[in-house]
PDB file of N, CA and C in Angstrom:
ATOM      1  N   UNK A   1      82.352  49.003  60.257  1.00  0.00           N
ATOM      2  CA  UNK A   1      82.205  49.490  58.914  1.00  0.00           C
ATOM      3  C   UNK A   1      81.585  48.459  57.990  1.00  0.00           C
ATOM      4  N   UNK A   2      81.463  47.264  58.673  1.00  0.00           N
ATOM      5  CA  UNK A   2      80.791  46.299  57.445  1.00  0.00           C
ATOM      6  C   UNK A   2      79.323  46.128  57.383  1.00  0.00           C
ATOM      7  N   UNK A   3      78.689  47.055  58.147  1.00  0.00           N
ATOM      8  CA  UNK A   3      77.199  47.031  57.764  1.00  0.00           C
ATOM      9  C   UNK A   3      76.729  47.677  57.172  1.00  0.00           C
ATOM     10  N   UNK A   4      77.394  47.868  55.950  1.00  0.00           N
ATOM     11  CA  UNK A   4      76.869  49.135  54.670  1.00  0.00           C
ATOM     12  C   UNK A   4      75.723  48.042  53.806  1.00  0.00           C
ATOM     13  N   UNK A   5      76.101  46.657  53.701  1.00  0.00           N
ATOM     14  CA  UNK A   5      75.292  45.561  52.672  1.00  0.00           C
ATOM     15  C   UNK A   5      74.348  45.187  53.197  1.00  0.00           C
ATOM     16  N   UNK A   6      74.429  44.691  54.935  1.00  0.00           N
ATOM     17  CA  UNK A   6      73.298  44.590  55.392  1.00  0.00           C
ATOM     18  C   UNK A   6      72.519  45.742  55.458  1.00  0.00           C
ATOM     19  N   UNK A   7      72.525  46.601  56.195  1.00  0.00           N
ATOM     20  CA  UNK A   7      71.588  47.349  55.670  1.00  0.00           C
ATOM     21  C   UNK A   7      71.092  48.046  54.289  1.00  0.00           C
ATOM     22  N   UNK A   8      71.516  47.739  53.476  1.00  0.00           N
ATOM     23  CA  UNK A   8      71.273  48.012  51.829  1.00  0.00           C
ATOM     24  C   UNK A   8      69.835  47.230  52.092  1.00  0.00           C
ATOM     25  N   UNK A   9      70.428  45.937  52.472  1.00  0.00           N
ATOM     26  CA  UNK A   9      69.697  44.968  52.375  1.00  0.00           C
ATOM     27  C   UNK A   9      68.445  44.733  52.946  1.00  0.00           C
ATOM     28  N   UNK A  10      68.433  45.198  53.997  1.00  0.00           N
ATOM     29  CA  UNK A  10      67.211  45.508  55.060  1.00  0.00           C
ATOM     30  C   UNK A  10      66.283  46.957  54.208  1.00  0.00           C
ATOM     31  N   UNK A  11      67.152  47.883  53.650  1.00  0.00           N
ATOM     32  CA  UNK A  11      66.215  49.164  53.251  1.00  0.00           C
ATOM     33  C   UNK A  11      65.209  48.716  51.932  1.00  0.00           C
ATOM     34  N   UNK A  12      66.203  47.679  51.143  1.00  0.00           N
ATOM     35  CA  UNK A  12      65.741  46.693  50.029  1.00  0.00           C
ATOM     36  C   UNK A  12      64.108  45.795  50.561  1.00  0.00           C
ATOM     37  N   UNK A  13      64.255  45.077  51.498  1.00  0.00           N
ATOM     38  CA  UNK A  13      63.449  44.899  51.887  1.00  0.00           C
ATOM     39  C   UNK A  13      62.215  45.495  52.459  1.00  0.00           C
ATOM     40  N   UNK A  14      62.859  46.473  53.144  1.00  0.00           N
ATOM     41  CA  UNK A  14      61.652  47.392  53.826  1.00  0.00           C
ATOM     42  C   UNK A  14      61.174  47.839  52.687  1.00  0.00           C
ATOM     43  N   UNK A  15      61.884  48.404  51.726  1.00  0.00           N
ATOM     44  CA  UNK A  15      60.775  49.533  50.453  1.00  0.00           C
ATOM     45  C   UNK A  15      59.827  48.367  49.568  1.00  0.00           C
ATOM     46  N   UNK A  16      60.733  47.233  49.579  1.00  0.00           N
ATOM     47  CA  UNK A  16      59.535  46.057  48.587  1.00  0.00           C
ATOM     48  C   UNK A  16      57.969  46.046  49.669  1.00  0.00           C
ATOM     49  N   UNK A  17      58.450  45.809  50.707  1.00  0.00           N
ATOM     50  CA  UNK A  17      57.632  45.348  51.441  1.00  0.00           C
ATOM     51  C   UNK A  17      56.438  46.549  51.786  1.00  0.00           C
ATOM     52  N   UNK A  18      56.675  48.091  51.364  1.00  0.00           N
ATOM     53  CA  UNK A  18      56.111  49.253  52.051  1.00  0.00           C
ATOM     54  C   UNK A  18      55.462  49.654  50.465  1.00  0.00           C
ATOM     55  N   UNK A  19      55.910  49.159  49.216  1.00  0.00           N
ATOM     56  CA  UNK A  19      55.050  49.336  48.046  1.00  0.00           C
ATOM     57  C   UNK A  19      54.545  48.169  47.809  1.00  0.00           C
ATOM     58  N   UNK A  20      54.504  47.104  47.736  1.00  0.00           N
ATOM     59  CA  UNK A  20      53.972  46.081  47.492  1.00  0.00           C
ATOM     60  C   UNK A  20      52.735  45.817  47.774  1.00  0.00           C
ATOM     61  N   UNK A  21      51.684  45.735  46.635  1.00  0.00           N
ATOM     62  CA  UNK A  21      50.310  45.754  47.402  1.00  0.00           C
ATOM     63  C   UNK A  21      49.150  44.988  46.035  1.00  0.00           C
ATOM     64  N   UNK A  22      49.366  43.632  46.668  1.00  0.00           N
ATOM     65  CA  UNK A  22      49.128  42.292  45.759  1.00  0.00           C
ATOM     66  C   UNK A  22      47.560  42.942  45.886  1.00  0.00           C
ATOM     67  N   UNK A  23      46.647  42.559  44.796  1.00  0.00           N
ATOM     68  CA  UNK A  23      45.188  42.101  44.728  1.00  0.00           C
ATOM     69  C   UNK A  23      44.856  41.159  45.991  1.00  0.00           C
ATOM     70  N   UNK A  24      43.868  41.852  46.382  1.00  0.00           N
ATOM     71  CA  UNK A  24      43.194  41.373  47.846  1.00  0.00           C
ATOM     72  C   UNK A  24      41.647  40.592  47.634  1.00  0.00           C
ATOM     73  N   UNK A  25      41.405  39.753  47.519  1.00  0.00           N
ATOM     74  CA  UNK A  25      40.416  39.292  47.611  1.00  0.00           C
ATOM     75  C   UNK A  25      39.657  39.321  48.473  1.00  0.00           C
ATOM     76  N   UNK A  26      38.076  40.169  48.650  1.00  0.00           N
ATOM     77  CA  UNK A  26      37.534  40.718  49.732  1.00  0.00           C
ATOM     78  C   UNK A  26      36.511  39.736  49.656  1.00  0.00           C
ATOM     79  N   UNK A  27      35.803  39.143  48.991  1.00  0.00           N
ATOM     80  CA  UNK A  27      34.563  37.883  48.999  1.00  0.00           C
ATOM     81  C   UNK A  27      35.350  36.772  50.061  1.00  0.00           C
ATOM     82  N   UNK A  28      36.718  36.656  49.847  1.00  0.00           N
ATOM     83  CA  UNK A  28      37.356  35.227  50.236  1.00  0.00           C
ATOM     84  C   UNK A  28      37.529  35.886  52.085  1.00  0.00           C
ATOM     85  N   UNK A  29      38.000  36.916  52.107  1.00  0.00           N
ATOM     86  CA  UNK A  29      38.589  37.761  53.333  1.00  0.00           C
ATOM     87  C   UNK A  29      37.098  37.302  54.192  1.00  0.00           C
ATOM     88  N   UNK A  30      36.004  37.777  53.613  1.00  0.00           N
ATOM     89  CA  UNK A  30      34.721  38.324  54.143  1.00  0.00           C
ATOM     90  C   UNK A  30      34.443  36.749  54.462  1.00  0.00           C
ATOM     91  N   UNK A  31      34.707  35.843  54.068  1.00  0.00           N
ATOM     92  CA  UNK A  31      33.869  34.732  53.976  1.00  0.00           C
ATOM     93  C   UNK A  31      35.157  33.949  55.426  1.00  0.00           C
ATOM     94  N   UNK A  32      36.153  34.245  55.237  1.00  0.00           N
ATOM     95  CA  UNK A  32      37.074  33.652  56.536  1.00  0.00           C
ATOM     96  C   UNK A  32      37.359  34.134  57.822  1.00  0.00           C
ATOM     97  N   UNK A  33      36.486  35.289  57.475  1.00  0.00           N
ATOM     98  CA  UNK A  33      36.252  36.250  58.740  1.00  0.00           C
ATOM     99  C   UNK A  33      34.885  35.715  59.836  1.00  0.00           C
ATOM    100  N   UNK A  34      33.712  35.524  58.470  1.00  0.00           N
ATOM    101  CA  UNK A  34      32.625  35.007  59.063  1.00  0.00           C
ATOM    102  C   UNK A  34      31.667  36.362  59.595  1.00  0.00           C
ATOM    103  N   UNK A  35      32.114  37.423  58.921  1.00  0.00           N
ATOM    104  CA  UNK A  35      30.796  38.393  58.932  1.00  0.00           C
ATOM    105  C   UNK A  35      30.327  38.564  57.362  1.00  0.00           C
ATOM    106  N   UNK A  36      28.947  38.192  57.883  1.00  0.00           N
ATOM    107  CA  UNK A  36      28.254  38.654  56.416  1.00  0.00           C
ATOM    108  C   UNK A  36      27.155  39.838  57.029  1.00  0.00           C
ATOM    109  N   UNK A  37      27.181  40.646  56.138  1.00  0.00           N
ATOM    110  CA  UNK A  37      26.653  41.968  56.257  1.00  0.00           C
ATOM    111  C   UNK A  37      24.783  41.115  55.664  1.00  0.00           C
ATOM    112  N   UNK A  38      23.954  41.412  56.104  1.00  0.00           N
ATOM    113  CA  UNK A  38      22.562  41.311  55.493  1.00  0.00           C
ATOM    114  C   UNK A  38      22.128  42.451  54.583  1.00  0.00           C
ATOM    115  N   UNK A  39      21.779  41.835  53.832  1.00  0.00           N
ATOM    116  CA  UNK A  39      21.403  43.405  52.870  1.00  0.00           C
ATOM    117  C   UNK A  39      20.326  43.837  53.279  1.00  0.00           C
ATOM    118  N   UNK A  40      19.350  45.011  53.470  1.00  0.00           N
ATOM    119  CA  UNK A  40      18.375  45.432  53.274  1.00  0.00           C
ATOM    120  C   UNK A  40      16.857  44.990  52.832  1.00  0.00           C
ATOM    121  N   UNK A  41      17.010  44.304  51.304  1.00  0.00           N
ATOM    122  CA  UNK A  41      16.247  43.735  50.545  1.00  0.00           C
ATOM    123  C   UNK A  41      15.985  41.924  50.991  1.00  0.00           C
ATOM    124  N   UNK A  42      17.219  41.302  51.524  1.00  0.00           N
ATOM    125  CA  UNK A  42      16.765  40.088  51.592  1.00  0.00           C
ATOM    126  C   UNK A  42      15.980  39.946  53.248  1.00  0.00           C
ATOM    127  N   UNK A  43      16.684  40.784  54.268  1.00  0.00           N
ATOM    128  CA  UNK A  43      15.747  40.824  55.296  1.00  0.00           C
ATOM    129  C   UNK A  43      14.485  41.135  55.450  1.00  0.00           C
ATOM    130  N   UNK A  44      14.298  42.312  54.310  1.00  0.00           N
ATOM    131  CA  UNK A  44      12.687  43.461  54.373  1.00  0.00           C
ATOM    132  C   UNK A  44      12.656  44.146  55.548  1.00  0.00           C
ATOM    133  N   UNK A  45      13.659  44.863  55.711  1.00  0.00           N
ATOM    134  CA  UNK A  45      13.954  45.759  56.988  1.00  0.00           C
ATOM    135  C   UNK A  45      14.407  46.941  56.454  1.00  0.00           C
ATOM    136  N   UNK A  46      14.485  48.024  56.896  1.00  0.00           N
ATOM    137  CA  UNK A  46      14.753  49.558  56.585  1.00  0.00           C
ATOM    138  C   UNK A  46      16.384  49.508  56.792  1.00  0.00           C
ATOM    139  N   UNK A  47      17.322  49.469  55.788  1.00  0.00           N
ATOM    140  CA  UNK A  47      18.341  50.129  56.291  1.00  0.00           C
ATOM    141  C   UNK A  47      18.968  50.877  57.399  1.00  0.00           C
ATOM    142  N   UNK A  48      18.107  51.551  57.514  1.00  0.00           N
ATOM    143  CA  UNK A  48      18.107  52.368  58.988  1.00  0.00           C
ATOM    144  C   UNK A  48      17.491  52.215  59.828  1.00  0.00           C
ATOM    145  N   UNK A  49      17.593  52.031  61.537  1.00  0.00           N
ATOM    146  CA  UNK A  49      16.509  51.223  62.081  1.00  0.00           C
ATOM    147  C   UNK A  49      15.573  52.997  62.878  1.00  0.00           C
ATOM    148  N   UNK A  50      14.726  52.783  62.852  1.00  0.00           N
ATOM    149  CA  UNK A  50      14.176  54.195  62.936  1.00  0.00           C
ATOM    150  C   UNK A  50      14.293  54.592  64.525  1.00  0.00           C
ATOM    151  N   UNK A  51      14.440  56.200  64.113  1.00  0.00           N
ATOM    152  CA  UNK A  51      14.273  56.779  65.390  1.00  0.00           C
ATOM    153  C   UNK A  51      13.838  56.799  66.574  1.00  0.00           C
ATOM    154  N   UNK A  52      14.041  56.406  67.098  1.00  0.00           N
ATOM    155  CA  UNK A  52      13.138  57.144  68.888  1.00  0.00           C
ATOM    156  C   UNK A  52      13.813  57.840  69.512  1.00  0.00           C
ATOM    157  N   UNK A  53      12.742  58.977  69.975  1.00  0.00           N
ATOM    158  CA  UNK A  53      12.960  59.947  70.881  1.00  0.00           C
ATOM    159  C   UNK A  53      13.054  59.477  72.453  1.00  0.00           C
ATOM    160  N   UNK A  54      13.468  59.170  73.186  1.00  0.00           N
ATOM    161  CA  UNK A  54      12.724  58.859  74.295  1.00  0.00           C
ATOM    162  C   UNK A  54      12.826  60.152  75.175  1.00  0.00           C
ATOM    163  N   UNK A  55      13.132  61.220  74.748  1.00  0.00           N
ATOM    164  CA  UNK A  55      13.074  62.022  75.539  1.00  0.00           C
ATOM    165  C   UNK A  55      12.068  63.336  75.457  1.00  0.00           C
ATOM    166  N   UNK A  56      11.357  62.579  74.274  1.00  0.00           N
ATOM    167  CA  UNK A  56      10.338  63.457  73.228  1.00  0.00           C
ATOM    168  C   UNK A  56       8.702  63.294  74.184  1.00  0.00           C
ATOM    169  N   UNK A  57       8.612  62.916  75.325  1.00  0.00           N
ATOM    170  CA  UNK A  57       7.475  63.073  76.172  1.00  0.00           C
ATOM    171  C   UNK A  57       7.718  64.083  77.199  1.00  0.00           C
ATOM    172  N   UNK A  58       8.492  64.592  77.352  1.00  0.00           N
ATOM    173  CA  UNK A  58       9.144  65.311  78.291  1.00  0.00           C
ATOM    174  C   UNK A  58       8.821  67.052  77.717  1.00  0.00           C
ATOM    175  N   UNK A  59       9.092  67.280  76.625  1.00  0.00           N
ATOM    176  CA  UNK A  59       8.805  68.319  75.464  1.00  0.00           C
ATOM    177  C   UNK A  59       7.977  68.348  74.612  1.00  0.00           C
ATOM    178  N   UNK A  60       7.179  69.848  74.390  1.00  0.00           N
ATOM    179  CA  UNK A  60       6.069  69.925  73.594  1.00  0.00           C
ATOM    180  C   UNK A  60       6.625  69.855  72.101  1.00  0.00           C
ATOM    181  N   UNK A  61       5.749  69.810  71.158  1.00  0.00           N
ATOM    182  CA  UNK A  61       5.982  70.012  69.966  1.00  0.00           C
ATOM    183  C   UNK A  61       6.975  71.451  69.766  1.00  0.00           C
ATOM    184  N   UNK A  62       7.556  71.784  68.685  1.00  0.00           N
ATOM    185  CA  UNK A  62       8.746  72.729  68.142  1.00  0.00           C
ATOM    186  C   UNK A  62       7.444  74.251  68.025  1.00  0.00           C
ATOM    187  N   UNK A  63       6.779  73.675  67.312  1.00  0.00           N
ATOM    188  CA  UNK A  63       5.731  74.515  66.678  1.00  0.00           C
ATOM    189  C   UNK A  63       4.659  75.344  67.336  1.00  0.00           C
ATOM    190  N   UNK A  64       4.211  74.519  68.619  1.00  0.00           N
ATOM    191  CA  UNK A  64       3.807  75.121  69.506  1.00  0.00           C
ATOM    192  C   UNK A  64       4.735  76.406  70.350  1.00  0.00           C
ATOM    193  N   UNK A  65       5.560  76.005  70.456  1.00  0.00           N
ATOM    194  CA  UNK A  65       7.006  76.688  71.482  1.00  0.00           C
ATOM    195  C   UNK A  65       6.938  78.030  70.089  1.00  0.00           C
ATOM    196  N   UNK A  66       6.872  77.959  69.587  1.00  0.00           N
ATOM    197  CA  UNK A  66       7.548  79.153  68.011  1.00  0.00           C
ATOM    198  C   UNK A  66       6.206  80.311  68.319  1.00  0.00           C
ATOM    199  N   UNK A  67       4.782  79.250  68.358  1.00  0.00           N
ATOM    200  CA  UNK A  67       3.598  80.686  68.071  1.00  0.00           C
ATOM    201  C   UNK A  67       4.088  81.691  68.927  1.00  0.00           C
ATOM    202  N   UNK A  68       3.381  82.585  68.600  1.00  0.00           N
ATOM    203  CA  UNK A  68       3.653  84.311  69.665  1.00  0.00           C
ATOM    204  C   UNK A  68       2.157  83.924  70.084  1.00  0.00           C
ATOM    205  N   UNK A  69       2.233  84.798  71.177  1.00  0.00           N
ATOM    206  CA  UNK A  69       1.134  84.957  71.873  1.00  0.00           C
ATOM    207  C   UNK A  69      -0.146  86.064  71.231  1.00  0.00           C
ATOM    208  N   UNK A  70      -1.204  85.979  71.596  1.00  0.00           N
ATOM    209  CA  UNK A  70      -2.598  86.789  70.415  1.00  0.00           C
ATOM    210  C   UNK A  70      -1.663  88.110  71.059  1.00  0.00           C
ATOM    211  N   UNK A  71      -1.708  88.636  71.885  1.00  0.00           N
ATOM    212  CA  UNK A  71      -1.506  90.064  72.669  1.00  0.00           C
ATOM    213  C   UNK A  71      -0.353  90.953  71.820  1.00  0.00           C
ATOM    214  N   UNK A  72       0.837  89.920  71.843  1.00  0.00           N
ATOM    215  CA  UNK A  72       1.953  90.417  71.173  1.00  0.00           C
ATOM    216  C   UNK A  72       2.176  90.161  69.809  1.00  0.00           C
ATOM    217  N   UNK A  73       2.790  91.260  69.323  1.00  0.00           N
ATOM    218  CA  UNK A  73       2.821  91.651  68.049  1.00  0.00           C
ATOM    219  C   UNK A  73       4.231  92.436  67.775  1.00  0.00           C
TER     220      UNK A  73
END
């Protein structure tokens, strides 16, 4: 019957600990981690690195495949 305080005490803890949510410094995080993201602008590279098909020799154009034939109508 005498663990009514300790656990008070433990639920005390758990709820500080489960709301508690200090200012995070993400420059300092980012910098002790040792990834730096490159931006776009200082590389001169496309954000996105562009497409390839490689399976796009294999298949005609979309547009061709769509015409109807002269006959049919």
């Amino acid at each position: 019957m005498g663990r009514g305080r300790q656990k008070a005490k433990h639920t005390k803890v758990a709820r500080e600990l489960k709301y508690f949510s200090p200012n995070t410094d993400l420059t300092a995080l980012e910098k002790e981690i040792g990834h730096i993201v490159p931006t776009p602008r200082a590389t001169g590279i496309d954000a996105e690195p562009e497409y390839e098909d490689k399976w796009a020799d294999l298949y005609g154009d979309e547009s061709e495949a769509e015409e109807e034939p002269e006959g049919q109508k």
